[in-house]
Protein backbone atom coordinates (compact mmCIF):
# COMPACT_ATOMS: atom_id res chain seq x y z
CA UNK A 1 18.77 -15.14 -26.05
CA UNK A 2 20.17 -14.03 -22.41
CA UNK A 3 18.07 -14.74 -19.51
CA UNK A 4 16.17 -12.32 -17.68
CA UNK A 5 18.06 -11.52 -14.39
CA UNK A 6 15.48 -9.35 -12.71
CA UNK A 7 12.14 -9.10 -11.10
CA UNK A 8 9.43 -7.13 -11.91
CA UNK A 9 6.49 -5.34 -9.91
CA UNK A 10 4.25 -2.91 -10.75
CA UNK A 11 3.52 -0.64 -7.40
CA UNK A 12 1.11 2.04 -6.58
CA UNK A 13 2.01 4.96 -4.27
CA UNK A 14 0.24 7.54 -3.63
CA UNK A 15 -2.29 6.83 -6.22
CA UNK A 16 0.93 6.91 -9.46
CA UNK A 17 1.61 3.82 -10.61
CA UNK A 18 5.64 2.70 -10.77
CA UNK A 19 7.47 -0.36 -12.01
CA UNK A 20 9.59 -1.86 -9.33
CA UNK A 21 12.91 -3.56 -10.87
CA UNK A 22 14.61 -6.15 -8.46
CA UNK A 23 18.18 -7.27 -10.05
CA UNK A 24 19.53 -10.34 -8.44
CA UNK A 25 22.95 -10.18 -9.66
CA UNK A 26 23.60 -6.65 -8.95
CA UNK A 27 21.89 -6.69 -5.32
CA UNK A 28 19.91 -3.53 -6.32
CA UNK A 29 16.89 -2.27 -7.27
CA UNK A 30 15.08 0.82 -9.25
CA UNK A 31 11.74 2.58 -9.42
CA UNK A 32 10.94 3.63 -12.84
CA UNK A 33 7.71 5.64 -13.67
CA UNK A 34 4.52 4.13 -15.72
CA UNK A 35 3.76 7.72 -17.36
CA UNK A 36 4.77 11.33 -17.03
CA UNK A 37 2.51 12.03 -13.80
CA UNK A 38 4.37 9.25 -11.85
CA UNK A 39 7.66 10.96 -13.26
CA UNK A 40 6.61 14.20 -11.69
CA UNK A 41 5.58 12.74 -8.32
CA UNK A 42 8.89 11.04 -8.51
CA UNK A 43 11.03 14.09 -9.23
CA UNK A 44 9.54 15.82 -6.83
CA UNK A 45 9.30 13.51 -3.78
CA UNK A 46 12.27 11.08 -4.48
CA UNK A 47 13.29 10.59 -0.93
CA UNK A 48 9.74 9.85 0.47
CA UNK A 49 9.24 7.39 -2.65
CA UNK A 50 12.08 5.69 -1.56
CA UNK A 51 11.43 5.15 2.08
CA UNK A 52 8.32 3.87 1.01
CA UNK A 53 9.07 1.62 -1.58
CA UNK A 54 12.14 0.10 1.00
CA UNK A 55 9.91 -0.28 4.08
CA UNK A 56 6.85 -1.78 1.78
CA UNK A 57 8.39 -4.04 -1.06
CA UNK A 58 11.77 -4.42 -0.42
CA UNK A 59 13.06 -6.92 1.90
CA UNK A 60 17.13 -6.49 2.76
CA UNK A 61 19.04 -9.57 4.61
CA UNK A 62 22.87 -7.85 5.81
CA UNK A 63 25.20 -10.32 4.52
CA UNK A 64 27.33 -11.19 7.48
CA UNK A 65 30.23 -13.56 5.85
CA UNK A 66 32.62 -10.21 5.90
CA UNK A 67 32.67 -7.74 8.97
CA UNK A 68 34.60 -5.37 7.00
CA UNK A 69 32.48 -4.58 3.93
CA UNK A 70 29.79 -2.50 5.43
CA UNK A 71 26.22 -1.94 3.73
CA UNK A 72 26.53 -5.48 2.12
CA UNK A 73 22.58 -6.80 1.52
CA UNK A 74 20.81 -9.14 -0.51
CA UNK A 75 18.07 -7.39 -1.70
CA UNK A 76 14.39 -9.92 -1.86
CA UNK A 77 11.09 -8.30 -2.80
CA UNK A 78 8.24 -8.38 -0.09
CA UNK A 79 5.15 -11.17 -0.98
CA UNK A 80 2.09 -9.41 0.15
């Protein structure tokens, strides 16, 4: 059975509930809606959802071993 190689949070913003998917080996992470009126407050405000997802939950250390890959981060989530 493989291993599960992600974290998961559910998040409230702006009163729409979200499930917050942290991926360790990929350094990324995703927003995915918990019903359709999240998915409409998502479609329609992606950018702002983002900003506030990255300045609340997410936690991003630059990885400084290589000066010439730029945007390199591991990616933590935020304990509250």
């Amino acid at each position: 059975m493989p291993r599960k190689n992600y974290k998961r949070k559910t998040i409230t913003v702006n009163k729409h509930k979200f499930y917050l998917e942290i991926y360790n080996t990929l350094i990324d992470w995703e927003i995915f809606p918990y019903n359709n009126d999240a998915a409409l407050y998502a479609f329609s405000n992606k950018d702002r959802l983002n900003k506030i997802v990255q300045k609340k939950y997410i936690l991003l250390i630059p990885v400084i071993e290589r000066p010439d890959v730029v945007d390199r981060h591991i990616v933590y989530l935020k304990t509250t």
